[in-house]
PDB file of N, CA and C in Angstrom:
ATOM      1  N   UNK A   1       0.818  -1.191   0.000  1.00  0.00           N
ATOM      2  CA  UNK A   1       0.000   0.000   0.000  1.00  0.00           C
ATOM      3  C   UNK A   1       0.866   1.261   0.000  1.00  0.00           C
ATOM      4  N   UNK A   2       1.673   1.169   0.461  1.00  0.00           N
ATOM      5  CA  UNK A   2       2.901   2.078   0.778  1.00  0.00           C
ATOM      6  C   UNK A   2       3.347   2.483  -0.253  1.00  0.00           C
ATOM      7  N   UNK A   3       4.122   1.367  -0.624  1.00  0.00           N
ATOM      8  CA  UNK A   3       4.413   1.750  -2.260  1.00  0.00           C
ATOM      9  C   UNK A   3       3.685   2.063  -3.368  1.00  0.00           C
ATOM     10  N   UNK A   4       2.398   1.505  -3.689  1.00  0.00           N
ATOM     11  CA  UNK A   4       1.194   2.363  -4.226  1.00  0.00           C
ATOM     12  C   UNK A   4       1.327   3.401  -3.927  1.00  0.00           C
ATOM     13  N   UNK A   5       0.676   4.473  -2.954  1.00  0.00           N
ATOM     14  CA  UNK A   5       0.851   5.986  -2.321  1.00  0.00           C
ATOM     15  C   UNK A   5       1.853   6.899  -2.457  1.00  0.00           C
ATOM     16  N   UNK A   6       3.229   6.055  -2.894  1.00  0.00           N
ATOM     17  CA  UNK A   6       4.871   6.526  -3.426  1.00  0.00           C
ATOM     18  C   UNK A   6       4.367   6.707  -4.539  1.00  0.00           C
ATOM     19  N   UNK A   7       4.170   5.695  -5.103  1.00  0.00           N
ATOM     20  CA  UNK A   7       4.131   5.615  -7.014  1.00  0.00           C
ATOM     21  C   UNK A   7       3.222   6.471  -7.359  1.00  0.00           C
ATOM     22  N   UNK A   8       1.917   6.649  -7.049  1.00  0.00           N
ATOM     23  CA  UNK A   8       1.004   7.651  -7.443  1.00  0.00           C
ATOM     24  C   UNK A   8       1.543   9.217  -7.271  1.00  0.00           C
ATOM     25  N   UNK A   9       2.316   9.329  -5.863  1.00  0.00           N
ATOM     26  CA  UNK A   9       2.798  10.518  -5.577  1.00  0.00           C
ATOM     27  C   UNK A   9       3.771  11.136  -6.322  1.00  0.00           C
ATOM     28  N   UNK A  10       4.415   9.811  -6.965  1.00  0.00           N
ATOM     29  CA  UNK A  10       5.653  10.495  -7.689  1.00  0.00           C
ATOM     30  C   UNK A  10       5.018  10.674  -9.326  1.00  0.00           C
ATOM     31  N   UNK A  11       4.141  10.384 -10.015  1.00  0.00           N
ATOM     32  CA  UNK A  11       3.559  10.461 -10.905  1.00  0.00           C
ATOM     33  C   UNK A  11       2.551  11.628 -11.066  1.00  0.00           C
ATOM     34  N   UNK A  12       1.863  12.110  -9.998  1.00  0.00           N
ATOM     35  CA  UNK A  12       1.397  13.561  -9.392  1.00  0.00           C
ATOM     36  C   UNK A  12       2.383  14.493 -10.012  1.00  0.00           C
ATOM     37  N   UNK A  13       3.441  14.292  -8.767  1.00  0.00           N
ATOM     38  CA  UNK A  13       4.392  15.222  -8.971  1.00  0.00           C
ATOM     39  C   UNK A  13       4.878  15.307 -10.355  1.00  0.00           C
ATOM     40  N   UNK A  14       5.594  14.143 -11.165  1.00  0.00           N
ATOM     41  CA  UNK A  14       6.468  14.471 -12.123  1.00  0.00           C
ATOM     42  C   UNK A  14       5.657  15.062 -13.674  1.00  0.00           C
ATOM     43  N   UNK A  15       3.769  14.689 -13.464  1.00  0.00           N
ATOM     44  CA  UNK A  15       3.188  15.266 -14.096  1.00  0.00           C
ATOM     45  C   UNK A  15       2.544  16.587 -14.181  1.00  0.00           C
ATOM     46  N   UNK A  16       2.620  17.012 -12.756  1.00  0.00           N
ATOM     47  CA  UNK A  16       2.585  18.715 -12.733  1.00  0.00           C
ATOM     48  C   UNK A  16       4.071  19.347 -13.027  1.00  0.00           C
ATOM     49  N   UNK A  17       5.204  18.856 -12.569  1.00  0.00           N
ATOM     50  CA  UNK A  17       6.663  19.247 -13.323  1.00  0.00           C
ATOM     51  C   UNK A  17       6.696  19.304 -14.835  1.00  0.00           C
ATOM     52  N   UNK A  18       5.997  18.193 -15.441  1.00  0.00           N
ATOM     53  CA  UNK A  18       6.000  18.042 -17.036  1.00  0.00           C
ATOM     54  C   UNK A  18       5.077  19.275 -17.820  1.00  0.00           C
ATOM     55  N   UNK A  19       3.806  19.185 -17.248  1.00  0.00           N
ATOM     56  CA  UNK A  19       3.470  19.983 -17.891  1.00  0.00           C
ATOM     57  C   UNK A  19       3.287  21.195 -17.178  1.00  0.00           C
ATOM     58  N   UNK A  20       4.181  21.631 -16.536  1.00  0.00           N
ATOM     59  CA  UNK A  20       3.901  23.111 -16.141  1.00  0.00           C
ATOM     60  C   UNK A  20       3.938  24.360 -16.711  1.00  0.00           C
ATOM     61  N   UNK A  21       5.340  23.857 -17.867  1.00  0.00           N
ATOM     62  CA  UNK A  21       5.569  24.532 -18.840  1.00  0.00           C
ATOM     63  C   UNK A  21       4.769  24.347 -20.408  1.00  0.00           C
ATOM     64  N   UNK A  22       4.281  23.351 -20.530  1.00  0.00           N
ATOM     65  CA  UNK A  22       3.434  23.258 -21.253  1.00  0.00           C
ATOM     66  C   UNK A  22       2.181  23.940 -21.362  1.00  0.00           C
ATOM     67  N   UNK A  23       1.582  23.989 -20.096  1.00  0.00           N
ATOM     68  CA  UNK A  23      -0.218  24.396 -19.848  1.00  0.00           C
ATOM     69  C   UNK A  23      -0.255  25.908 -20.516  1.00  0.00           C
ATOM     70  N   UNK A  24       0.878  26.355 -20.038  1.00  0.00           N
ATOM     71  CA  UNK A  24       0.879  28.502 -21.172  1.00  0.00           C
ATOM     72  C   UNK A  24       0.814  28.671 -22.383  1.00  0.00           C
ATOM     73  N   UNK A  25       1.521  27.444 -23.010  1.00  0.00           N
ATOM     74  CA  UNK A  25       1.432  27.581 -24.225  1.00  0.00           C
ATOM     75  C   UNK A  25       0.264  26.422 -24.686  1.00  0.00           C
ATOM     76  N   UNK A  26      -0.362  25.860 -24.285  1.00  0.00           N
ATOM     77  CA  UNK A  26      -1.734  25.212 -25.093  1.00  0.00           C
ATOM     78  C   UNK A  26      -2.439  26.656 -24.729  1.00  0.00           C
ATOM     79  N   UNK A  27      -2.401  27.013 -23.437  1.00  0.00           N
ATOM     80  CA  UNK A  27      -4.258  27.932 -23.825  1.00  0.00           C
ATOM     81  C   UNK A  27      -3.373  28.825 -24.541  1.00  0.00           C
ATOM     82  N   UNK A  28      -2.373  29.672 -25.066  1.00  0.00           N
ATOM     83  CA  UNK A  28      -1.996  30.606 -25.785  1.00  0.00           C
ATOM     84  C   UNK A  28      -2.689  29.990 -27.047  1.00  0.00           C
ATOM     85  N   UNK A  29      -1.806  28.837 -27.426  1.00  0.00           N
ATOM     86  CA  UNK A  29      -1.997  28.637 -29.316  1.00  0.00           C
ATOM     87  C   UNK A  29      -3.509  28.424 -29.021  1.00  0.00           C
ATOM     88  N   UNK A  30      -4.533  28.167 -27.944  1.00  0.00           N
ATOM     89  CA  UNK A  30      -5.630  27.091 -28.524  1.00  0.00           C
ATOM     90  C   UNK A  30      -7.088  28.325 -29.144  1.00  0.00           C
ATOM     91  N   UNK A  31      -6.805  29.446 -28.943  1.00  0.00           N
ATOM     92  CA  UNK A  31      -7.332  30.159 -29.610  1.00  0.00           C
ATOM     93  C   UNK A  31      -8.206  30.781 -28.960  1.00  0.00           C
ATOM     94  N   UNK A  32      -9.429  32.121 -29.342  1.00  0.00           N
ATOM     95  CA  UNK A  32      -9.717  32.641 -29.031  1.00  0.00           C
ATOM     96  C   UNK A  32     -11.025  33.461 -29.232  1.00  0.00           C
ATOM     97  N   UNK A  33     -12.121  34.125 -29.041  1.00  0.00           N
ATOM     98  CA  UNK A  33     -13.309  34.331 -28.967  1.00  0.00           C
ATOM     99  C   UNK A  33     -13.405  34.177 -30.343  1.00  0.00           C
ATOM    100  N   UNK A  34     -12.466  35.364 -31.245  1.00  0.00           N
ATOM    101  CA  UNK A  34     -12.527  35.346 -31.930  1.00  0.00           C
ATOM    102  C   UNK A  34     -12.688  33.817 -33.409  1.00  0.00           C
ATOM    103  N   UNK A  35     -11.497  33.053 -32.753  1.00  0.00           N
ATOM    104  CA  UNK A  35     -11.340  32.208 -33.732  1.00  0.00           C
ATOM    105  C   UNK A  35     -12.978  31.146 -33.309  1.00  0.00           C
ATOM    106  N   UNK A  36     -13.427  31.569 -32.438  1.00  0.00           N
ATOM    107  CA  UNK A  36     -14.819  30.319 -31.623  1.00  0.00           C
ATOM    108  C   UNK A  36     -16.191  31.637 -31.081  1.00  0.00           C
ATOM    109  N   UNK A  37     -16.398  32.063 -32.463  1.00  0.00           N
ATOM    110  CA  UNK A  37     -17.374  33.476 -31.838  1.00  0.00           C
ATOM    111  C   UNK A  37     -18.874  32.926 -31.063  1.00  0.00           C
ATOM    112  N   UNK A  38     -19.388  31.937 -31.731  1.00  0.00           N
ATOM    113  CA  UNK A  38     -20.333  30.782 -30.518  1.00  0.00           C
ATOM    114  C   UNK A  38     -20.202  30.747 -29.568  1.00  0.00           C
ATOM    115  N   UNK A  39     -18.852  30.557 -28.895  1.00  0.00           N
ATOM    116  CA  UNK A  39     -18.565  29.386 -27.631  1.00  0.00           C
ATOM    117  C   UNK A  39     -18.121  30.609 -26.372  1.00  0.00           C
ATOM    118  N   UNK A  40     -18.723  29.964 -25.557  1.00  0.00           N
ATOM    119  CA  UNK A  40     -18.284  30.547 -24.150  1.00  0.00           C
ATOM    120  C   UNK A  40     -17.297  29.833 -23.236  1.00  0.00           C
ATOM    121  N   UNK A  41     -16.747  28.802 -23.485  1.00  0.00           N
ATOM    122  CA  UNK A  41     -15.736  28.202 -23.409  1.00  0.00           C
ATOM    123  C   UNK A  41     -15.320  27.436 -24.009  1.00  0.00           C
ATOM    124  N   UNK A  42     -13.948  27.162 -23.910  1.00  0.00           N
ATOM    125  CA  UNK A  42     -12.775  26.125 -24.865  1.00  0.00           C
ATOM    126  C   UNK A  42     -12.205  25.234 -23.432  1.00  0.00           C
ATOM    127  N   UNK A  43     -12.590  23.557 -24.046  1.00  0.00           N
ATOM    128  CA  UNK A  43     -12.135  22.943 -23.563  1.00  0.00           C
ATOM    129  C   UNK A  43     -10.705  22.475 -24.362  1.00  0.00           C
ATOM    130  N   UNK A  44     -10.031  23.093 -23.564  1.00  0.00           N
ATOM    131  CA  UNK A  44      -8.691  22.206 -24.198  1.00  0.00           C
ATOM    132  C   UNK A  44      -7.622  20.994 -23.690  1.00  0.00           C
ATOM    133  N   UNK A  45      -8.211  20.352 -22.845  1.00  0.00           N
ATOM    134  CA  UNK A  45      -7.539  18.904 -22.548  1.00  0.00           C
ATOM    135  C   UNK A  45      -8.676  18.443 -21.314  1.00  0.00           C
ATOM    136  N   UNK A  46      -8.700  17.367 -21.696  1.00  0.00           N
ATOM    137  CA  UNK A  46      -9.791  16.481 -20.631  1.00  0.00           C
ATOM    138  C   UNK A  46      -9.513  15.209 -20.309  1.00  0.00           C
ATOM    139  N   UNK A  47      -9.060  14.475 -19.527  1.00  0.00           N
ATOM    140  CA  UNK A  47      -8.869  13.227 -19.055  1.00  0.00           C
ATOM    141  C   UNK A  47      -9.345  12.684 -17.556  1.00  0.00           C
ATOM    142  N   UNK A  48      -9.665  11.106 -17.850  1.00  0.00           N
ATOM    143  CA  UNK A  48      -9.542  10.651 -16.705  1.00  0.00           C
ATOM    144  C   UNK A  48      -8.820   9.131 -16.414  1.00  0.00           C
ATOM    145  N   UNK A  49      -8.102   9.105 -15.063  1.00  0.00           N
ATOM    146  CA  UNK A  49      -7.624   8.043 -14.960  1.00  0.00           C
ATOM    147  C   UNK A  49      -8.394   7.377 -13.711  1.00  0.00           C
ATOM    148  N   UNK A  50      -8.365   6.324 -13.830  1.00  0.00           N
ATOM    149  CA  UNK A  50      -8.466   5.340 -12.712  1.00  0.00           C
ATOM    150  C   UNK A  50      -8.019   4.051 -12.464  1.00  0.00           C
ATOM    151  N   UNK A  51      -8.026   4.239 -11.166  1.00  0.00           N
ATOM    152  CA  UNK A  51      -7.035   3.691 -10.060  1.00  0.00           C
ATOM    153  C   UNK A  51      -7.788   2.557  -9.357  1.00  0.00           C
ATOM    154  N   UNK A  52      -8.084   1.119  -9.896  1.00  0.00           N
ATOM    155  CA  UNK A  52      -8.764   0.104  -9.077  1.00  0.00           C
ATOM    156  C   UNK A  52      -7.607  -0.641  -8.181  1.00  0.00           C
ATOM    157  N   UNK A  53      -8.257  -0.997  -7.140  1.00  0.00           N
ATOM    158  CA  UNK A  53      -7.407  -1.797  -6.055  1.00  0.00           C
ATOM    159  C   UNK A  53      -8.030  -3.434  -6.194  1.00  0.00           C
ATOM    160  N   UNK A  54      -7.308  -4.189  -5.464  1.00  0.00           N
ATOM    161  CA  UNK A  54      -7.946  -5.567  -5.651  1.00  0.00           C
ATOM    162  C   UNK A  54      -8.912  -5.473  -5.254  1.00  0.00           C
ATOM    163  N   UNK A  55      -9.321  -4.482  -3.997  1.00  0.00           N
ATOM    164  CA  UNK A  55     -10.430  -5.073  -3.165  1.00  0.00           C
ATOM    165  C   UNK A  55     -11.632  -4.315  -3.693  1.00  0.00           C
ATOM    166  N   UNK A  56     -11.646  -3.419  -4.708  1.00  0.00           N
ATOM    167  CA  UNK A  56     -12.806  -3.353  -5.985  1.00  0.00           C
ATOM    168  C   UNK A  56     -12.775  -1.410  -5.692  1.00  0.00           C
ATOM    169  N   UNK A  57     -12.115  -1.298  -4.675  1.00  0.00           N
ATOM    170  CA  UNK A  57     -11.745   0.350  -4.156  1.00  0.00           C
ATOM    171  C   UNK A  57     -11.493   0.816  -5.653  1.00  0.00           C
ATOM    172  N   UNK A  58     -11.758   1.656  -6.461  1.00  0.00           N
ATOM    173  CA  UNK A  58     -11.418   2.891  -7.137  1.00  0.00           C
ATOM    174  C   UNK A  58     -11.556   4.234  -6.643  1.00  0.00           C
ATOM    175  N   UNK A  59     -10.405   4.649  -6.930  1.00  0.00           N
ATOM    176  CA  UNK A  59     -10.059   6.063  -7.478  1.00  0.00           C
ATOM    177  C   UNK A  59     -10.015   6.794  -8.709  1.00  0.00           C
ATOM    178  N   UNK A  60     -10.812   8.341  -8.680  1.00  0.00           N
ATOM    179  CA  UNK A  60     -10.585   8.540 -10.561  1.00  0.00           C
ATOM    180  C   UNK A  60      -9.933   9.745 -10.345  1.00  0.00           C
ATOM    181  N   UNK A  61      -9.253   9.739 -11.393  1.00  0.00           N
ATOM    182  CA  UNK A  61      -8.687  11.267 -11.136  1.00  0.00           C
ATOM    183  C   UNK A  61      -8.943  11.985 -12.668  1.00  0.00           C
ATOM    184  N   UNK A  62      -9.504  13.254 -12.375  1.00  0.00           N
ATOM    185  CA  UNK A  62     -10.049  14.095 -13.597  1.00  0.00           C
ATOM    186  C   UNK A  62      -9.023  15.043 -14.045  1.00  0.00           C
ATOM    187  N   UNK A  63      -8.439  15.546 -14.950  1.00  0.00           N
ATOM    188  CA  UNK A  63      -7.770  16.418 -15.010  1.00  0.00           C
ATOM    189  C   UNK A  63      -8.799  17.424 -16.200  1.00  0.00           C
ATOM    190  N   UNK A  64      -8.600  18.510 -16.138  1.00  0.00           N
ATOM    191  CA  UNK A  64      -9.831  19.563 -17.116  1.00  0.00           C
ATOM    192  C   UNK A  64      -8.685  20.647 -17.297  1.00  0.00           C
ATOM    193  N   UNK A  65      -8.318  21.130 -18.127  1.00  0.00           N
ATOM    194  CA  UNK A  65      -8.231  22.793 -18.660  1.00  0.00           C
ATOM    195  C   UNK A  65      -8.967  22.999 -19.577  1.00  0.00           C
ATOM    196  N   UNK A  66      -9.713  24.393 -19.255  1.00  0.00           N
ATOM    197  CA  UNK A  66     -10.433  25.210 -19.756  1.00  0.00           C
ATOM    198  C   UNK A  66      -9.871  26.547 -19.718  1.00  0.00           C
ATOM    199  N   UNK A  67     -10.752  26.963 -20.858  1.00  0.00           N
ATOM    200  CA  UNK A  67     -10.350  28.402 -21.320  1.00  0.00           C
ATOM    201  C   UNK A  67     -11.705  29.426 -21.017  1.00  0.00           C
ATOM    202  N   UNK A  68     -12.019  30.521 -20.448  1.00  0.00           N
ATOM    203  CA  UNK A  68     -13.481  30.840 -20.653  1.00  0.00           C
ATOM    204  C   UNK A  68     -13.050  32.208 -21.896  1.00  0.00           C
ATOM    205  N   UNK A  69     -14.147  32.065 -22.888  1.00  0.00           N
ATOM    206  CA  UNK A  69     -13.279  33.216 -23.928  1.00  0.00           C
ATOM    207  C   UNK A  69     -14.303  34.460 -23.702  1.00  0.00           C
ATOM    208  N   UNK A  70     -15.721  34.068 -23.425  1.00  0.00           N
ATOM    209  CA  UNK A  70     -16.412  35.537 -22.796  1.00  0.00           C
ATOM    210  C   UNK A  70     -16.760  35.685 -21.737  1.00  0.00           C
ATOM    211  N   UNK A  71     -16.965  37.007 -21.008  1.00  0.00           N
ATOM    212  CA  UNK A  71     -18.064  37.145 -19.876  1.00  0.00           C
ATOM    213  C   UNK A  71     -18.809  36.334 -19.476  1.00  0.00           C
ATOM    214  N   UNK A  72     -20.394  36.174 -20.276  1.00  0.00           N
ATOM    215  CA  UNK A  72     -21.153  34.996 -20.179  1.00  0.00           C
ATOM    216  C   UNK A  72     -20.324  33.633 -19.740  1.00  0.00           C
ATOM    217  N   UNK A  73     -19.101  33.243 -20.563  1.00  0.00           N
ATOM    218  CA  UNK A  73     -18.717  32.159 -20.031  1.00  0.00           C
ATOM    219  C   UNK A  73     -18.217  32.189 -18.711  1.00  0.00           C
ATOM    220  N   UNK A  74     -17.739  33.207 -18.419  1.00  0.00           N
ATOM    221  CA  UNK A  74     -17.202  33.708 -16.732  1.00  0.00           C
ATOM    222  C   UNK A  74     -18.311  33.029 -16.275  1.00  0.00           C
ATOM    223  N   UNK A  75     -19.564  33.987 -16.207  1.00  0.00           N
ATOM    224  CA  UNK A  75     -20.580  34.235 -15.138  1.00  0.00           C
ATOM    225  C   UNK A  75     -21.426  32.559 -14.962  1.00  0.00           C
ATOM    226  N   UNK A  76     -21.656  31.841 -16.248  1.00  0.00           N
ATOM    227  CA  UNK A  76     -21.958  30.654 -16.563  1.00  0.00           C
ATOM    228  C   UNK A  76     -20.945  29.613 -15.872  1.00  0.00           C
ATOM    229  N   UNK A  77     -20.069  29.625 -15.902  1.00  0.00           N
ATOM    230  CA  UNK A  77     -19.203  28.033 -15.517  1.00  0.00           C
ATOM    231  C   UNK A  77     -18.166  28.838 -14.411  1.00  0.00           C
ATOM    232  N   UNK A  78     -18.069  29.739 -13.724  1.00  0.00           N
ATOM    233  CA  UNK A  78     -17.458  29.992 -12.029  1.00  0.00           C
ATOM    234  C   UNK A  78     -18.087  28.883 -11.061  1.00  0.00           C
ATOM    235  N   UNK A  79     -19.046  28.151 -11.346  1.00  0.00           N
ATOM    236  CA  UNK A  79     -19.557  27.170 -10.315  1.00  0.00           C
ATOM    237  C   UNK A  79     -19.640  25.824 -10.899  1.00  0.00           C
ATOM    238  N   UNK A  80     -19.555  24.760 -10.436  1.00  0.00           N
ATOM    239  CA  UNK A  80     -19.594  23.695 -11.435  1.00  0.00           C
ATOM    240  C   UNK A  80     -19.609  22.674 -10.477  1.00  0.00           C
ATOM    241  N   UNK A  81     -20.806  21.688 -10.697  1.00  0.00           N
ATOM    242  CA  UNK A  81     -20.980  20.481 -10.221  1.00  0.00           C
ATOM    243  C   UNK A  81     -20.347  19.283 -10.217  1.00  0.00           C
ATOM    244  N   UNK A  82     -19.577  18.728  -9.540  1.00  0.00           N
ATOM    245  CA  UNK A  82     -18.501  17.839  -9.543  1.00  0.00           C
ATOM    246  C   UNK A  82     -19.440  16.482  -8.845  1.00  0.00           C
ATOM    247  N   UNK A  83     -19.386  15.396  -9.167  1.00  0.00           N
ATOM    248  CA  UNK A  83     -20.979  14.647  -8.708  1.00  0.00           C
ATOM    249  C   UNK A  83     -21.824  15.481  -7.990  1.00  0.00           C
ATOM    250  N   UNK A  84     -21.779  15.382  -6.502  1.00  0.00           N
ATOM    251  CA  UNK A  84     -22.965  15.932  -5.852  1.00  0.00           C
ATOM    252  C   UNK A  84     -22.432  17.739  -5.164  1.00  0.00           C
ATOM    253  N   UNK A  85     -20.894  17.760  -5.358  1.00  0.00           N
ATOM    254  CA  UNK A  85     -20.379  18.896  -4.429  1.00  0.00           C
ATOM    255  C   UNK A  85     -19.982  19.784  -5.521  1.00  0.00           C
ATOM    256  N   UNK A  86     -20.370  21.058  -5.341  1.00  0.00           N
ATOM    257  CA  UNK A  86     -20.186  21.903  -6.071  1.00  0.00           C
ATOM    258  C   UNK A  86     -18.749  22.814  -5.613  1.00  0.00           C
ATOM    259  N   UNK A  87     -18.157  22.972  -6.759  1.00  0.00           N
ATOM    260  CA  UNK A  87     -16.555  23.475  -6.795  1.00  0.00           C
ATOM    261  C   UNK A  87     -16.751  24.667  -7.332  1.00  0.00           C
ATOM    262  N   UNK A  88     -15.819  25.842  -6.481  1.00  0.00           N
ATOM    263  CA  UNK A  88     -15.568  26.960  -7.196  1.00  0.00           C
ATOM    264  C   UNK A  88     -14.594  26.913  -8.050  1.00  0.00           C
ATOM    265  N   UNK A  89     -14.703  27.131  -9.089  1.00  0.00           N
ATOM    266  CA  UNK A  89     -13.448  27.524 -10.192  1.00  0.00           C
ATOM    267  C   UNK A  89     -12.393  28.834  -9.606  1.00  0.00           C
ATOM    268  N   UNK A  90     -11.342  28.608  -9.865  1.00  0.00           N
ATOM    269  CA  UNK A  90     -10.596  29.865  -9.674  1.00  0.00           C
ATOM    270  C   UNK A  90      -9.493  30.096 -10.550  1.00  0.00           C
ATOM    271  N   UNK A  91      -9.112  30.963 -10.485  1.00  0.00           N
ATOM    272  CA  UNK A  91      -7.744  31.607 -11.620  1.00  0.00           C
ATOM    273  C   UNK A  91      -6.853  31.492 -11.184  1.00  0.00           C
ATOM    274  N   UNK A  92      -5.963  31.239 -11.540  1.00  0.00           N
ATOM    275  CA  UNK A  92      -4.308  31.368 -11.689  1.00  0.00           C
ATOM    276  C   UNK A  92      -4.163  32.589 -11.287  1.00  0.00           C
TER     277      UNK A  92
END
């Protein structure tokens, strides 16, 4: 179990190290109101992993960047339902 909790931790870590420098330049190139005059937000990377144990235990882990390109999208998605608990979004 121990070592599980290492391995995940070090995979945490070495994947916020990896893309730290990456994440500025996707929302830079991924574009902008303009290039998406419809949309009130740009999803630009979405994943999930999960983590089953023998004893049928899962874990998921979500990763989301988003872009909001108008107002409306501000005022629309600052709150967001995560199953039953609602999460504030916040900025960098």
């Amino acid at each position: 179990m121990i070592k599980n909790i290492f391995f995940i931790g070090a995979f945490v870590f070495l994947t916020q190290f990896a893309f730290s420098s990456v994440i500025p330049e996707l929302i830079k190139s991924s574009g902008s109101s303009t290039d998406y005059p419809n949309s009130d937000l740009l999803i630009i990377f979405d994943s999930t992993d999960v983590d089953m144990l023998e004893t049928g235990l899962s874990y998921y882990y979500t990763h989301t960047l988003s872009k909001i390109l108008t107002t409306k999208g501000a005022r629309d998605f600052s709150i967001f339902k995560y199953g039953t608990i609602p999460f504030r979004l916040m900025s960098i």
